[in-house]
Protein backbone atom coordinates (compact mmCIF):
# COMPACT_ATOMS: atom_id res chain seq x y z
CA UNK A 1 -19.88 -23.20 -5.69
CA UNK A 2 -16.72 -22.62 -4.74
CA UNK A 3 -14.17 -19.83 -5.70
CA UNK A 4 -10.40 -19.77 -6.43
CA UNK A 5 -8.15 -17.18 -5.93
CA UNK A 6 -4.95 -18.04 -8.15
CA UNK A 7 -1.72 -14.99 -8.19
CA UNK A 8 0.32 -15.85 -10.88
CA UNK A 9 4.16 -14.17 -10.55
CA UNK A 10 4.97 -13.80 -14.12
CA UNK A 11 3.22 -13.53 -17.53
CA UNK A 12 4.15 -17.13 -18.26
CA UNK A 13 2.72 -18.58 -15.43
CA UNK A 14 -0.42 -17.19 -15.86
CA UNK A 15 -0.82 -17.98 -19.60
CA UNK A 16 -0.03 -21.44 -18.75
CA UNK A 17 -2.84 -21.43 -15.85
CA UNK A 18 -5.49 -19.86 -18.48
CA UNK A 19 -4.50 -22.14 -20.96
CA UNK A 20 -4.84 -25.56 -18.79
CA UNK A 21 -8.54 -23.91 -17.50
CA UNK A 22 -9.11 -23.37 -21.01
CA UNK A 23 -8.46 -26.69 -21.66
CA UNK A 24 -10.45 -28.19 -18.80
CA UNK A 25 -13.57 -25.93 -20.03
CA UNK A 26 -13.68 -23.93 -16.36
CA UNK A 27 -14.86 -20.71 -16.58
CA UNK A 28 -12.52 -17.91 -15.31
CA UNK A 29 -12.28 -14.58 -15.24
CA UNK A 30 -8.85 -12.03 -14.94
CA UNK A 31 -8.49 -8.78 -13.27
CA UNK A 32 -5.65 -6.59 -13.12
CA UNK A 33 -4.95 -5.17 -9.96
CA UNK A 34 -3.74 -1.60 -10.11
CA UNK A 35 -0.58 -0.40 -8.07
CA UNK A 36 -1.13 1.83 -5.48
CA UNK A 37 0.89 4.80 -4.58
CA UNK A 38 1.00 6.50 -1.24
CA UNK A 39 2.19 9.51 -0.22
CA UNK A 40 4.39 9.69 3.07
CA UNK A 41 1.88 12.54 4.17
CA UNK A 42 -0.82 9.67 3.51
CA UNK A 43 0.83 7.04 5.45
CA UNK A 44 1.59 9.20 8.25
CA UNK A 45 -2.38 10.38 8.01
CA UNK A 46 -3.36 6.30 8.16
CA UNK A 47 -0.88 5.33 11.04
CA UNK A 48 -2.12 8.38 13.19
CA UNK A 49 -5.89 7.03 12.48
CA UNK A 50 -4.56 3.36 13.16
CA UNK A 51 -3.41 4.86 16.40
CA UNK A 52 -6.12 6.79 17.33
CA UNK A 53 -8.33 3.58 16.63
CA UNK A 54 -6.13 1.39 18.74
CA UNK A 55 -6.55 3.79 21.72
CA UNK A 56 -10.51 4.14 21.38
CA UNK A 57 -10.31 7.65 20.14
CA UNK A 58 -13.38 7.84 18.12
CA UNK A 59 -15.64 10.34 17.06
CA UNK A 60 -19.44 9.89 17.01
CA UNK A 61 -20.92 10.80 13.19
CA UNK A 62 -22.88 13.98 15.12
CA UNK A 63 -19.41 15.07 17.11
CA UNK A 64 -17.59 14.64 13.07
CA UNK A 65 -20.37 16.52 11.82
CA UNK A 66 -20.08 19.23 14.26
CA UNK A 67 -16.02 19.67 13.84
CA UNK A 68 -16.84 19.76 10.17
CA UNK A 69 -19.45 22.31 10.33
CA UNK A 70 -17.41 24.53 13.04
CA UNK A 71 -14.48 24.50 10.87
CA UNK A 72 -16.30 25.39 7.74
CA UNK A 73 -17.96 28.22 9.57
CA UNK A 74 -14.74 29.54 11.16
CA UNK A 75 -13.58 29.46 7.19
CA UNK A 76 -16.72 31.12 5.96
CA UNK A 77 -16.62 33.96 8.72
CA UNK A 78 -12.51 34.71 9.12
CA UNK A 79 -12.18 33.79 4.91
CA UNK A 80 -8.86 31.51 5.69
C-alpha cells in the first residue's frame, strides 16, 4: 500500500481534494498541523547544538549524567 502526502494551500483546495476522494470512495484521513513558535533564546539554544554537533562535540549519556548530577549537587549544597 502506498501513501500520499497531499498540502493543500487554501480551504478551497482542500475541500475540493476531499470531495473528489470522496467521490472516488478512497479512504483519507486529515490532520491539522499546529504552528510552531520559537523563541530567539530557543533558536539560538538549537543553532549552538547544531554547531556543537557539526564539530563532534558530544557528550556520552554517563559524562550528561554526571554534569547533571554535579550541577544539581552544587545547587543542593550552595542553595542557588
Amino acid at each position: 500500500m502506498e501513501t500520499i502526502t497531499i498540502t493543500p494551500q487554501s480551504k478551497r483546495q482542500s475541500s475540493v481534494i476531499k470531495a473528489m476522494l470522496k467521490e472516488m470512495k478512497v479512504h483519507f484521513t486529515t490532520s491539522v498541523e499546529e504552528e510552531v513558535v520559537v523563541s530567539d533564546s530557543e533558536m539560538e539554544a538549537i543553532r549552538i547544538g547544531l554547531e556543537a554537533a557539526d564539530n563532534n562535540e558530544f557528550y556520552t549519556e554517563q559524562e550528561a549524567n554526571q554534569i547533571f548530577h554535579d550541577a544539581i549537587y552544587k545547587v543542593d549544597k550552595t542553595g542557588c
